[in-house]
N, C-alpha and C. Protein backbone atom coordinates (compact mmCIF):
# COMPACT_ATOMS: atom_id res chain seq x y z
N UNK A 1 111.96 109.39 108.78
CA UNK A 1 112.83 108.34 108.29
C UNK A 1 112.77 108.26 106.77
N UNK A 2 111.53 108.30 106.07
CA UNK A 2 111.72 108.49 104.58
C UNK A 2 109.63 108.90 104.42
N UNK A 3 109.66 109.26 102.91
CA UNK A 3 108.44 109.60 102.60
C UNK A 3 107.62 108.56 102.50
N UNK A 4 107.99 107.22 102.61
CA UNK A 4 107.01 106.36 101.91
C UNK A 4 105.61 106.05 102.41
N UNK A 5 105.37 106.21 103.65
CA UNK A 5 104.27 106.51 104.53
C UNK A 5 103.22 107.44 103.93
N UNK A 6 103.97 109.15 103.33
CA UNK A 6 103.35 110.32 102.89
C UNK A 6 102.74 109.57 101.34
N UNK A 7 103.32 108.24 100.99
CA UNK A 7 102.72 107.67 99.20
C UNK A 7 100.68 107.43 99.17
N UNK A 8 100.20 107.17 98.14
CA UNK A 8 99.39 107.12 98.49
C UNK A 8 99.29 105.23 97.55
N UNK A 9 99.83 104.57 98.19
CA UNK A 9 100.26 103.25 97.39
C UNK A 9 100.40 102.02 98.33
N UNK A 10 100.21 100.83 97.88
CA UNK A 10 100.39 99.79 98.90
C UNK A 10 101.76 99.29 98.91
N UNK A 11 102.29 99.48 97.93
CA UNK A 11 103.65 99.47 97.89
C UNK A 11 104.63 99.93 98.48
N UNK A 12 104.68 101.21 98.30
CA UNK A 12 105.16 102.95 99.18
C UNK A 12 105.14 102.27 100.84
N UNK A 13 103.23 102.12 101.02
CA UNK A 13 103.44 102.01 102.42
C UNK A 13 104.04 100.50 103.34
N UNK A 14 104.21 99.34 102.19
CA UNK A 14 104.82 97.98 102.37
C UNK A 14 106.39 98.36 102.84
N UNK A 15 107.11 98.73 102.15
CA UNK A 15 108.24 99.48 102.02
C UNK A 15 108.56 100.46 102.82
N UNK A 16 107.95 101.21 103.61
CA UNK A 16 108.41 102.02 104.63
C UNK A 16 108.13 100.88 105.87
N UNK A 17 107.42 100.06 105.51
CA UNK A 17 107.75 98.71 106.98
C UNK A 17 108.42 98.02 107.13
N UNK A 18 108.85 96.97 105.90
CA UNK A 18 110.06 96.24 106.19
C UNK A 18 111.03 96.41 104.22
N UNK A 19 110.94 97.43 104.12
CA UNK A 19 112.27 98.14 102.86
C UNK A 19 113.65 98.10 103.34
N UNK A 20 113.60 98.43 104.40
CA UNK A 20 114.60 98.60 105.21
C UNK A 20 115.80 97.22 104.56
N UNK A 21 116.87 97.53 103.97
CA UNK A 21 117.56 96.45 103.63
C UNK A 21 117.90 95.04 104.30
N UNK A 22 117.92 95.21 105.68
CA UNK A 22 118.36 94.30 106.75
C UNK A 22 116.92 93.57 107.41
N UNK A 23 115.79 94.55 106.93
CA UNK A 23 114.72 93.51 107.44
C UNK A 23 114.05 92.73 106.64
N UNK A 24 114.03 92.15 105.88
CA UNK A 24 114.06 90.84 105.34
C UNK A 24 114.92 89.63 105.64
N UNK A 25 115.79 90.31 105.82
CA UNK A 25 116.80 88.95 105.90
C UNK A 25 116.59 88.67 107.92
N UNK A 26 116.28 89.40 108.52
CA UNK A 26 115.86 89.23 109.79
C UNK A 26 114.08 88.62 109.80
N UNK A 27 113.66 88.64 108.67
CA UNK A 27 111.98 88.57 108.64
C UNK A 27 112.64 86.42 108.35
N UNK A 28 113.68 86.70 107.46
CA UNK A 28 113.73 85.14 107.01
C UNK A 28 114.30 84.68 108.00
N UNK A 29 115.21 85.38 109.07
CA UNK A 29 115.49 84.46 110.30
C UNK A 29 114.60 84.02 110.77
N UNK A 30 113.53 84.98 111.08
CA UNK A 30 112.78 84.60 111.87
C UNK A 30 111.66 83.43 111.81
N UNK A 31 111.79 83.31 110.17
CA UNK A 31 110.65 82.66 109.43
C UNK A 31 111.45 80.89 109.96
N UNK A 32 113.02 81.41 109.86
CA UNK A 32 113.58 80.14 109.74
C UNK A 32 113.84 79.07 111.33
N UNK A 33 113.35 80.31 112.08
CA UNK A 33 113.20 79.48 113.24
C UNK A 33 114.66 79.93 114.47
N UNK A 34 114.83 81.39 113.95
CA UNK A 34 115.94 81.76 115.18
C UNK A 34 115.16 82.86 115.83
N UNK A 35 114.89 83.11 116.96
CA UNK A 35 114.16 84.14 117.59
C UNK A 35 114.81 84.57 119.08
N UNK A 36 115.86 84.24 118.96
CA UNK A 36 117.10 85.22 120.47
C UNK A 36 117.70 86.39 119.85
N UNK A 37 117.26 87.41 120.30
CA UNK A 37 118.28 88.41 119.72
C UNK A 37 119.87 88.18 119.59
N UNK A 38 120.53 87.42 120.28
CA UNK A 38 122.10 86.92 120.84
C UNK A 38 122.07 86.32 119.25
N UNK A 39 121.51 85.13 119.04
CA UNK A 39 121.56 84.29 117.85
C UNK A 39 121.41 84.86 116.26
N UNK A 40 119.84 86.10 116.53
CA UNK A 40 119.94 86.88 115.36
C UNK A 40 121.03 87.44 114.69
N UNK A 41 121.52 88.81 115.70
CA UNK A 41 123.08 89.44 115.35
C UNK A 41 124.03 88.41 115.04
N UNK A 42 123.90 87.63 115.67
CA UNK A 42 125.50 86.38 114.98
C UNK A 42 125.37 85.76 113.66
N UNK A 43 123.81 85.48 113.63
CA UNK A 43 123.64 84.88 112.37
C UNK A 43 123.79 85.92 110.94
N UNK A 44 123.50 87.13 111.61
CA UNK A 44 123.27 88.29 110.44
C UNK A 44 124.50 88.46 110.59
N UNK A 45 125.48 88.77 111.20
CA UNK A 45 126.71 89.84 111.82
C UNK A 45 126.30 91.32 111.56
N UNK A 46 124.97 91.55 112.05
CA UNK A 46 124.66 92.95 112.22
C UNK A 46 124.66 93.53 113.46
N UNK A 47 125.05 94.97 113.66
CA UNK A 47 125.24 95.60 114.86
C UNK A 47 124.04 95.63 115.67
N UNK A 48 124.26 95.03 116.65
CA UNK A 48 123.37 94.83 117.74
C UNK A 48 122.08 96.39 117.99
N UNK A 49 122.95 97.88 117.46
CA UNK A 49 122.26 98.70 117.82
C UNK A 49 120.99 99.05 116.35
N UNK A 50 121.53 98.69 115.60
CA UNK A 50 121.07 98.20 114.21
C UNK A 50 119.93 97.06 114.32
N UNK A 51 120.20 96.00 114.67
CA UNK A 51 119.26 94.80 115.18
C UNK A 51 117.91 95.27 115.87
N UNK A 52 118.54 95.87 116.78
CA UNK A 52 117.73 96.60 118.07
C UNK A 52 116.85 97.48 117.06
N UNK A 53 116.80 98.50 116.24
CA UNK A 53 116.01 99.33 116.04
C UNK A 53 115.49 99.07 115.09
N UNK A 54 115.68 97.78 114.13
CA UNK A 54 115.19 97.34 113.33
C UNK A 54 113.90 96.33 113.93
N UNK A 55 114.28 95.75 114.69
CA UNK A 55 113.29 94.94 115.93
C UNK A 55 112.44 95.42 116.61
N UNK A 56 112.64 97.00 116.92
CA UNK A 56 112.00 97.75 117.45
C UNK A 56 110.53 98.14 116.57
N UNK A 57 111.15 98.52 115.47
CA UNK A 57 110.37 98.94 114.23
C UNK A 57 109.10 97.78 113.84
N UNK A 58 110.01 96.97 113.51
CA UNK A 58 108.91 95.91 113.04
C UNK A 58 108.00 95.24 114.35
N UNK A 59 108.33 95.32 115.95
CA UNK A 59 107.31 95.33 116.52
C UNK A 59 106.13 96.45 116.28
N UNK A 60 106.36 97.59 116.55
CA UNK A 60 105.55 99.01 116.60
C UNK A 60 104.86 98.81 115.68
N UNK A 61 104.93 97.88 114.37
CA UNK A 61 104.40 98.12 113.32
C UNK A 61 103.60 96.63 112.81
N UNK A 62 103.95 96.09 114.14
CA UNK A 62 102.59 94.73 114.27
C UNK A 62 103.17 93.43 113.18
N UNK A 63 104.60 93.70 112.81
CA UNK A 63 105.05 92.48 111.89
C UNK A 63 105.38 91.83 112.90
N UNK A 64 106.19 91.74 113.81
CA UNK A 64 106.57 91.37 115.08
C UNK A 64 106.33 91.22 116.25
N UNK A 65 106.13 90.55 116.97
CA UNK A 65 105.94 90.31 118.56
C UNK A 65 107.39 90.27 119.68
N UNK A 66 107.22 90.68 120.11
CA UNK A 66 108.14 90.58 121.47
C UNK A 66 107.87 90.06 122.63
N UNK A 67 108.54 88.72 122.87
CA UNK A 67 107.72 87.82 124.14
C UNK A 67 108.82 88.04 125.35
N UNK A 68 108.61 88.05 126.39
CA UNK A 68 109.68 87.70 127.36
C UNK A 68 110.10 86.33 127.63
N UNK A 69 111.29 85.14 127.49
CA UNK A 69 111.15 83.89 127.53
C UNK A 69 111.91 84.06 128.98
N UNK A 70 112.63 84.70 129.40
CA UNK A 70 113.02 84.70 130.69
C UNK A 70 113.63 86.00 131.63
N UNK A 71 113.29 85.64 133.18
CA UNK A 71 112.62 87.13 134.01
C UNK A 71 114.39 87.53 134.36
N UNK A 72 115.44 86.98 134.85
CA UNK A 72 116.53 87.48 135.77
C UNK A 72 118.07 87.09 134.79
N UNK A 73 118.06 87.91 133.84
CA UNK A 73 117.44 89.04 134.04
C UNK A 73 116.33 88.84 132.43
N UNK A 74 115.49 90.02 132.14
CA UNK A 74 114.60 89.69 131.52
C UNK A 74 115.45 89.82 130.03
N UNK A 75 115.13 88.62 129.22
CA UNK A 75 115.23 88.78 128.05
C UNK A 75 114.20 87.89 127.42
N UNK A 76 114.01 88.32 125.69
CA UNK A 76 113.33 88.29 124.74
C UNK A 76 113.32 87.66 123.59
N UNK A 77 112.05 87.09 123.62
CA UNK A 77 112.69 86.08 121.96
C UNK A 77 111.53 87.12 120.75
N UNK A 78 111.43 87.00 119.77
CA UNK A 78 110.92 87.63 118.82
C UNK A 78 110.14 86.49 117.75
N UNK A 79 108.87 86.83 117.35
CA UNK A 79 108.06 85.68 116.55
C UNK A 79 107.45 86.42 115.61
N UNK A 80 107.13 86.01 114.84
CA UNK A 80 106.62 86.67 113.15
C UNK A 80 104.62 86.58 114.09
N UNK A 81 104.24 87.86 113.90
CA UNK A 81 103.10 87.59 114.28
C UNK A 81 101.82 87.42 112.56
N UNK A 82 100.63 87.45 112.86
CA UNK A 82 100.23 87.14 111.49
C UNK A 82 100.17 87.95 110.14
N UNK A 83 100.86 89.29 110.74
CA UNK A 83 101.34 90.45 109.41
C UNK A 83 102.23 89.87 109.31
N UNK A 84 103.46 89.46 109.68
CA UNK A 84 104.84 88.71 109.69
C UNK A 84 104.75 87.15 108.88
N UNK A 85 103.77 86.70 109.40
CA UNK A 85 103.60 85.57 108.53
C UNK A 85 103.20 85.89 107.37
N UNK A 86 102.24 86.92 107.11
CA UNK A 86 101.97 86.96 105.94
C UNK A 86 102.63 87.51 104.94
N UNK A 87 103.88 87.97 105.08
CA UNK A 87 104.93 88.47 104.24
C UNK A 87 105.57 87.67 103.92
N UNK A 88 105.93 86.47 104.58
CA UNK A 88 106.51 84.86 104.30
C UNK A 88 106.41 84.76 102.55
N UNK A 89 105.18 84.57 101.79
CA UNK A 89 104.93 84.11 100.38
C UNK A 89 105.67 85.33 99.61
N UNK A 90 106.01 86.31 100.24
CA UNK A 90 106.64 87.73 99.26
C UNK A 90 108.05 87.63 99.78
N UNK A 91 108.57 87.01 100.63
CA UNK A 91 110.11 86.87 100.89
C UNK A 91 110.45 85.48 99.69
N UNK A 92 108.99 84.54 99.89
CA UNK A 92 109.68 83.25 99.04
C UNK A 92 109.94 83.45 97.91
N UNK A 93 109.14 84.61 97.46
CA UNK A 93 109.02 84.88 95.65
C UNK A 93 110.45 85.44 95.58
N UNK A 94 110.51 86.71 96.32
CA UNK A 94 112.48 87.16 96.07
C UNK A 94 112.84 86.41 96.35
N UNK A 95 113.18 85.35 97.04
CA UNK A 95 114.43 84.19 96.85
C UNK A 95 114.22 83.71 95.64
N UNK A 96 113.13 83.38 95.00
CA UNK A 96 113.20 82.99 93.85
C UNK A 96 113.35 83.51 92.46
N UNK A 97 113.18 84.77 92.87
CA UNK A 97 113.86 85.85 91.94
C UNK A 97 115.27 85.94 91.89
N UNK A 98 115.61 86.14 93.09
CA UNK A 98 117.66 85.53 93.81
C UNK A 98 118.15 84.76 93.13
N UNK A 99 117.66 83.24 93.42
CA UNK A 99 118.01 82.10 92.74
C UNK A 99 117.87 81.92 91.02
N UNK A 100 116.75 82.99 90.63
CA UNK A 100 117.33 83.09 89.05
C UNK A 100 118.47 83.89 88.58
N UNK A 101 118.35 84.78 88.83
CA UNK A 101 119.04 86.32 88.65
C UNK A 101 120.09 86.95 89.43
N UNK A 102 120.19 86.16 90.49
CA UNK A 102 121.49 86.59 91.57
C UNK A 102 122.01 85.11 91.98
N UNK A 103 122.20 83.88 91.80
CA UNK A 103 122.61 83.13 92.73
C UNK A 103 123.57 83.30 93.26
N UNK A 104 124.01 82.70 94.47
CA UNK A 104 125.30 82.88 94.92
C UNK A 104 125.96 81.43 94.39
N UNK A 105 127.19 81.48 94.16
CA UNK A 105 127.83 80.24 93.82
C UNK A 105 128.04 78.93 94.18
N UNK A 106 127.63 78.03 93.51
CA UNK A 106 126.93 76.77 93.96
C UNK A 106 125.73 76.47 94.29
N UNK A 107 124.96 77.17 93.34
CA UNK A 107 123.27 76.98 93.38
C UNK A 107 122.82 78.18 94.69
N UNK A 108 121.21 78.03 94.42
CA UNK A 108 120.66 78.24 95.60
C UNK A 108 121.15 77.82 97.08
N UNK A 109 120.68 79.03 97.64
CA UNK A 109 121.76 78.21 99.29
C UNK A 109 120.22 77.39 100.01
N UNK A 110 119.42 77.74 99.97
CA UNK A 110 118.40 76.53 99.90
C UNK A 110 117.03 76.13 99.23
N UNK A 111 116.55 75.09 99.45
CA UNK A 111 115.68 74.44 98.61
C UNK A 111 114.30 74.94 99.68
N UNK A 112 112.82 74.70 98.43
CA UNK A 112 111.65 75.03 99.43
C UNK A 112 110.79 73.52 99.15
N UNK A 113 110.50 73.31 100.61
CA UNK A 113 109.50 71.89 100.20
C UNK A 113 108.31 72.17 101.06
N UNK A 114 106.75 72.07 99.98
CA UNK A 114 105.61 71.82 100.52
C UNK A 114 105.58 71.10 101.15
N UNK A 115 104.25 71.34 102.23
CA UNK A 115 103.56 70.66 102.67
C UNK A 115 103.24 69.17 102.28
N UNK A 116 103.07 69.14 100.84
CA UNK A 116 102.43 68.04 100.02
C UNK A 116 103.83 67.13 100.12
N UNK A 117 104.73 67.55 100.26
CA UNK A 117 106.07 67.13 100.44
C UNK A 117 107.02 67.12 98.90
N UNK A 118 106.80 67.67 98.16
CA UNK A 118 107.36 67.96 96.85
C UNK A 118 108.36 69.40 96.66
N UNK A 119 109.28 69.70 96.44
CA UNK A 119 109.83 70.74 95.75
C UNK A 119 109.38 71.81 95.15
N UNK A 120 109.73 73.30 95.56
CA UNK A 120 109.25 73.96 94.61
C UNK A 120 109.59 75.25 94.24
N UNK A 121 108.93 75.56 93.11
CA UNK A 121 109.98 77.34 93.07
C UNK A 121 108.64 78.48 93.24
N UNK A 122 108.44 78.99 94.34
CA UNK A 122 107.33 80.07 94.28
C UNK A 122 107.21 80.66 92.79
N UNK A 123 105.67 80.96 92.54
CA UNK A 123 105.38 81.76 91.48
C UNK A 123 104.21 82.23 92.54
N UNK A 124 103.96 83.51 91.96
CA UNK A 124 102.50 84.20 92.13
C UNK A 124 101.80 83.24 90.82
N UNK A 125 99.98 83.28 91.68
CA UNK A 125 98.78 82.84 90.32
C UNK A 125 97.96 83.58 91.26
N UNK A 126 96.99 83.92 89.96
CA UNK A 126 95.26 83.75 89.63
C UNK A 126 94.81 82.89 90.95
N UNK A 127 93.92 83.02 91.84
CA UNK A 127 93.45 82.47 92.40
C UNK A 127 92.38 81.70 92.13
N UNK A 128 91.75 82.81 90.82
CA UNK A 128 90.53 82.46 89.73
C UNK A 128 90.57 81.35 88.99
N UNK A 129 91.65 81.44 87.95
CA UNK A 129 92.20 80.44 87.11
C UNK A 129 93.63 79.55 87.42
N UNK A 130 94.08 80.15 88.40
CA UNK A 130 95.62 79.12 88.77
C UNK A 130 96.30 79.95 87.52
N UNK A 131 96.56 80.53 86.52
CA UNK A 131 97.53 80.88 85.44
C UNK A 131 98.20 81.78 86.28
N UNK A 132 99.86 82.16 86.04
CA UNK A 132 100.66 82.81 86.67
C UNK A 132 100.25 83.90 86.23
N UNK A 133 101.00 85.12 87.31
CA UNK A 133 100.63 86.75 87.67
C UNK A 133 101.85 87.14 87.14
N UNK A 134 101.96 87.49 85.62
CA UNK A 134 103.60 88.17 85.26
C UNK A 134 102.84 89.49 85.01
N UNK A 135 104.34 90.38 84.42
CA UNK A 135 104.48 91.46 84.12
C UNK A 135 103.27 91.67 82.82
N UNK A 136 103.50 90.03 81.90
CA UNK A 136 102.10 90.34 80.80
C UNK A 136 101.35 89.70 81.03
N UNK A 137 100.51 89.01 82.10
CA UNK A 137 99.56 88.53 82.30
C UNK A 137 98.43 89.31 83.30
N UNK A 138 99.12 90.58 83.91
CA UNK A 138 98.30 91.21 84.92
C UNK A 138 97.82 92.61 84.41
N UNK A 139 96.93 93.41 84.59
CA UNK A 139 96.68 94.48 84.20
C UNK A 139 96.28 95.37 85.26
N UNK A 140 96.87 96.16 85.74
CA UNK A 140 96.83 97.03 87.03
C UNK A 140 95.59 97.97 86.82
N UNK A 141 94.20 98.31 87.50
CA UNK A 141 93.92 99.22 87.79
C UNK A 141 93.25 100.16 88.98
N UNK A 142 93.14 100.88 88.53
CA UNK A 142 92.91 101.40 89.67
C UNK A 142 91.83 101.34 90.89
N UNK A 143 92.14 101.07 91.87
CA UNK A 143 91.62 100.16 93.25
C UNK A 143 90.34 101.31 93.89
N UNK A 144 89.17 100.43 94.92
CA UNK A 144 88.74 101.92 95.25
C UNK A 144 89.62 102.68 96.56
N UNK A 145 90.71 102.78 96.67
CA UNK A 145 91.17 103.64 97.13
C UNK A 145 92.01 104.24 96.65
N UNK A 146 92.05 104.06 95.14
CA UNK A 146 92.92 105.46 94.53
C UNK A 146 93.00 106.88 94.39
N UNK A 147 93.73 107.21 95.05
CA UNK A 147 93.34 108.55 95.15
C UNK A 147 94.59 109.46 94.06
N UNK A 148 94.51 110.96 94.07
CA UNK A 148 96.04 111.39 93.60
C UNK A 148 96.70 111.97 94.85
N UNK A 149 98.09 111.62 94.33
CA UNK A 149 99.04 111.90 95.72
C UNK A 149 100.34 111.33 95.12
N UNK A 150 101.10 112.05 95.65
CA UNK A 150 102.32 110.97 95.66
C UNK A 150 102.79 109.64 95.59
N UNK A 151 103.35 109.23 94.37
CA UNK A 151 103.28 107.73 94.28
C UNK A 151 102.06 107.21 93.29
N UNK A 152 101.23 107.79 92.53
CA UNK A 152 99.83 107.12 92.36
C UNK A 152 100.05 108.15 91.54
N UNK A 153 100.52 108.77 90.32
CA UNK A 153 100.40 109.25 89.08
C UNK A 153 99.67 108.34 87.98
N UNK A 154 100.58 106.97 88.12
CA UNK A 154 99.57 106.41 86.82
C UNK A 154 97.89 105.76 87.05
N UNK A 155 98.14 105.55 88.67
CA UNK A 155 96.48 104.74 88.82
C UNK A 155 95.94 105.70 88.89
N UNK A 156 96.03 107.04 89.47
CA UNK A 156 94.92 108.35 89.58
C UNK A 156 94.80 109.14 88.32
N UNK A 157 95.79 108.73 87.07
CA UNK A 157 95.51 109.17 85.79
C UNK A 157 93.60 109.97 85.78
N UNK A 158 93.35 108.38 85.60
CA UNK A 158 91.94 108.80 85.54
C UNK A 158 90.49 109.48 86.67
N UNK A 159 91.37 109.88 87.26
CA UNK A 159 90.53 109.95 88.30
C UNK A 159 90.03 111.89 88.52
C-alpha cells in the first residue's frame, strides 16, 4: 500500500495507520459519537466500499474495535479503542491548525469545551514546564531507537 511502514520513524509509521486522507475524519466521527457504519457513510458521503476498507484497516491495526450490536442479521457498530483514543489530542491540534489557516466560512464549524467547562484552542506543552512545543521551542534529537534507514537521515546523522 505505501513505504511508510519500511521508514524507520514514528511519524512514517503513524501515517501508514491512519494518513490515509478519509481516516481522520472517520477517527473524528467516531470520536464524535457516530459508530453505525449506515450513519458513518452518510455522514462522510463516502463509498461504502471505501468506508469498509478503511474500517477494516484501522481495526487490524488496533485503532479500532468492531463490536456486534445486533445478531439477525449481524451488524456492527465501531468504537475508538485506547490507540484510537489516543490520537483524539493529535486530531484536536489539526482542527486547530484548520481553524487558523483553513477555516471554512463562518468561523470554525465547532467549538472545544473542557472538562473544567471553559473553551479552548488545543496547543501542545512541556509537560515539565507547561511552556508551548513550537517549531522554536523544541529541539529534536535523536531517540534510543534511532537507527539509519529510510526516513531518519537527519536523526541518524550522528550515529
Amino acid at each position: 500500500m505505501n513505504r511508510f511502514g519500511e521508514m524507520h520513524c514514528s511519524i512514517a509509521q503513524a501515517v501508514g495507520v491512519i494518513g490515509e486522507p478519509w481516516t481522520p475524519l472517520i477517527l473524528r466521527d467516531l470520536f464524535l459519537g457516530l459508530r453505525r457504519f449506515d450513519d458513518l457513510a452518510a455522514d462522510l458521503g463516502i463509498s461504502r466500499n471505501l468506508l469498509a476498507r478503511r474500517l477494516d484497516h484501522l481495526v487490524a491495526t488496533g485503532v479500532v474495535e468492531k463490536r456486534p450490536y445486533q445478531e439477525r442479521p449481524v451488524r456492527h457498530e465501531y468504537l475508538l479503542t485506547e490507540a484510537g483514543r489516543d490520537v483524539v489530542p493529535a486530531l484536536l491540534t489539526l482542527m486547530a491548525w484548520g481553524d487558523r489557516w483553513s477555516t471554512p466560512p463562518g468561523g470554525p464549524p465547532a467549538l472545544l469545551v473542557h472538562s473544567c467547562g471553559r473553551e479552548f484552542t488545543p496547543v501542545v506543552t512541556c509537560p515539565h514546564c507547561g511552556g508551548e512545543a513550537t517549531a522554536e521551542t523544541v529541539l529534536p534529537m535523536p531517540g534510543p531507537g534511532a537507527a539509519r534507514g529510510p526516513g531518519t537521515m537527519v536523526l541518524a546523522a550522528d550515529l
